[in-house]
Protein backbone atom coordinates (compact mmCIF):
# COMPACT_ATOMS: atom_id res chain seq x y z
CA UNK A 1 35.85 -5.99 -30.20
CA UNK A 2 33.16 -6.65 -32.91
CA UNK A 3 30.43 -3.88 -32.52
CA UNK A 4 27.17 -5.56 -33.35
CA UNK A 5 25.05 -2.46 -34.08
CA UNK A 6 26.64 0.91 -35.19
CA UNK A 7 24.14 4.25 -34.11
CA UNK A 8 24.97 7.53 -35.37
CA UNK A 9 23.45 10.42 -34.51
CA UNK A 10 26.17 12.92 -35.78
CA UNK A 11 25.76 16.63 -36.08
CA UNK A 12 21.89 16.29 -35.65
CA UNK A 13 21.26 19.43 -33.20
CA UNK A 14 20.07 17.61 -30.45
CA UNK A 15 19.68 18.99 -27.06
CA UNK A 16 18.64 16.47 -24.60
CA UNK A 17 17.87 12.97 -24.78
CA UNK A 18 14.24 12.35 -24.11
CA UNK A 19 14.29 9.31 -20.92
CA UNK A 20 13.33 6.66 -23.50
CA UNK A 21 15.76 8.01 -26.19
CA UNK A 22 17.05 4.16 -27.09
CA UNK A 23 14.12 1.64 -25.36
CA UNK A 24 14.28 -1.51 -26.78
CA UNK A 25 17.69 -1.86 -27.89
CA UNK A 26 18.28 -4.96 -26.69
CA UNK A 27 21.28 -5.98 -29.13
CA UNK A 28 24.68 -6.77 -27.54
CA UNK A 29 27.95 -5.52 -28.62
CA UNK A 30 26.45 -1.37 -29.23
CA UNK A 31 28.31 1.49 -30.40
CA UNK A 32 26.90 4.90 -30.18
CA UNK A 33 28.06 8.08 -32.03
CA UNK A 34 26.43 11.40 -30.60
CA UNK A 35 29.11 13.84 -32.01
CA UNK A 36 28.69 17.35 -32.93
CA UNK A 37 25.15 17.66 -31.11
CA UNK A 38 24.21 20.31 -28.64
CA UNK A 39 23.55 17.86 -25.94
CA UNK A 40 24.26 19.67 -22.37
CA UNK A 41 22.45 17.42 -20.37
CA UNK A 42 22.30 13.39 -20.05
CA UNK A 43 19.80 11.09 -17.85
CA UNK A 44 20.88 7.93 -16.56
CA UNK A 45 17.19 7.17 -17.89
CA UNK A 46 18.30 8.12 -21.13
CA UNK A 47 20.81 5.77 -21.33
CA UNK A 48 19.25 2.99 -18.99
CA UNK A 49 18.53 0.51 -22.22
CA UNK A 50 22.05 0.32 -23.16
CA UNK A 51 23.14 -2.36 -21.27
CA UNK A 52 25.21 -3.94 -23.44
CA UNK A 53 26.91 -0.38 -24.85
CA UNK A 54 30.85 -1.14 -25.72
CA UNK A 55 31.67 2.22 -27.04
CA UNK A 56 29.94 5.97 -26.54
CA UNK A 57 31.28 9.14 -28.18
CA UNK A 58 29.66 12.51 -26.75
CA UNK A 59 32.51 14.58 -28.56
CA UNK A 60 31.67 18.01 -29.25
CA UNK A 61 29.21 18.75 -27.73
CA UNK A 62 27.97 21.06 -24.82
CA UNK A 63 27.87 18.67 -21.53
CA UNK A 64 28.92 20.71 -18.51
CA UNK A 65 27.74 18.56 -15.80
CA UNK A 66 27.20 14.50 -15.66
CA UNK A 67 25.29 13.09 -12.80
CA UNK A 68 27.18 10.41 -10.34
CA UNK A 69 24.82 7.68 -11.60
CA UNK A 70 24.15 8.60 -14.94
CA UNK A 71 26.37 5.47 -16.10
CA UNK A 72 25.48 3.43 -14.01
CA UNK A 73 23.20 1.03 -16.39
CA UNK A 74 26.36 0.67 -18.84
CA UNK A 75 28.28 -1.79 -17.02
CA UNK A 76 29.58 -3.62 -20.54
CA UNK A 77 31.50 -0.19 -21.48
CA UNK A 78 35.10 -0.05 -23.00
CA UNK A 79 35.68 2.93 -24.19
CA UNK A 80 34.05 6.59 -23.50
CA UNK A 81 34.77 9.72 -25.31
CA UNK A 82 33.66 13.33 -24.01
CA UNK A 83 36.17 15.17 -25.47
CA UNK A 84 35.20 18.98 -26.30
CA UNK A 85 32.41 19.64 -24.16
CA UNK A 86 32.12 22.39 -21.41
CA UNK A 87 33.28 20.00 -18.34
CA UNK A 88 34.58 21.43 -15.27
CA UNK A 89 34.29 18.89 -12.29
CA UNK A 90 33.80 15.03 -12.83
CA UNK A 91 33.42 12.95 -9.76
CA UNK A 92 35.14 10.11 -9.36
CA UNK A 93 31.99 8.33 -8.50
CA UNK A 94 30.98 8.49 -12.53
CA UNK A 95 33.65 6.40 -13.20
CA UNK A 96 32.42 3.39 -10.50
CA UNK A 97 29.89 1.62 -12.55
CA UNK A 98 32.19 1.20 -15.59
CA UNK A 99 34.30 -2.06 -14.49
CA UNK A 100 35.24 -3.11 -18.34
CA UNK A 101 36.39 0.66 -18.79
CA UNK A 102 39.92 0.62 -21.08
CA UNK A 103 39.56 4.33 -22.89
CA UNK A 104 38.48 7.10 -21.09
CA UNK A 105 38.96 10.85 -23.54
CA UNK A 106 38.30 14.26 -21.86
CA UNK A 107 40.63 15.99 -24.11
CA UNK A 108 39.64 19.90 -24.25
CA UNK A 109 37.16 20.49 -21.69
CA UNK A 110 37.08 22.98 -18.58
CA UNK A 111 38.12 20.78 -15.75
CA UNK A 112 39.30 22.01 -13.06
CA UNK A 113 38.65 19.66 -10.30
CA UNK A 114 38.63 15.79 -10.51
C-alpha cells in the first residue's frame, strides 16, 4: 500500500485528543504514528476525519478502555497497532466497522476478557 501522507506525533506527551484533533484531512491513503504519548482516552470524534486512514499506531501508550464506536469512521483501515497500553477488555464490537482490517497488534496489554 502507498501511504499518501505520513503523521507523526511520536513521544509528544499527549493526553487526549481534542474532538477536532485532525479536521480537514481530507487526503486518501493516511498513516498515523501516535507512539510513546500518554494518550488514555480516544473519541470516535477525534478520529471522525480520518476516513481514508490505512494504518494507526497507538503503541505505548496508556489506553485502558476504547469505546464500541470509536472506529467506526475508519472504514479504509488495514492495519492497527495498540500494543503496550493498559487494555483489559476489548469488545468485539470495536472490531465491526473495520471491514479492510489485515493487522490487528495488542501485544503486551492487560486483557483479560475479549
Amino acid at each position: 500500500t502507498s501511504i499518501e501522507l505520513r503523521y507523526t506525533f511520536k513521544n509528544q506527551h499527549l493526553e487526549v485528543l481534542d474532538e477536532c484533533a485532525f479536521c480537514g484531512i481530507q487526503k486518501s491513503q493516511i498513516s498515523l504514528e501516535l507512539d510513546n504519548n500518554n494518550l488514555y482516552h480516544i473519541s470516535n470524534k477525534s478520529l471522525s476525519d480520518l476516513r481514508n486512514i490505512i494504518i494507526l499506531k497507538l503503541n505505548k501508550n496508556k489506553i485502558n478502555f476504547i469505546e464500541n464506536d470509536v472506529f467506526s469512521y475508519l472504514r479504509t483501515l488495514k492495519e492497527l497497532e495498540l500494543e503496550s497500553n493498559l487494555l483489559k477488555k476489548i469488545s468485539n464490537a470495536i472490531f465491526s466497522y473495520l471491514d479492510k482490517l489485515e493487522s490487528l497488534n495488542l501485544n503486551h496489554n492487560k486483557i483479560i476478557e475479549i
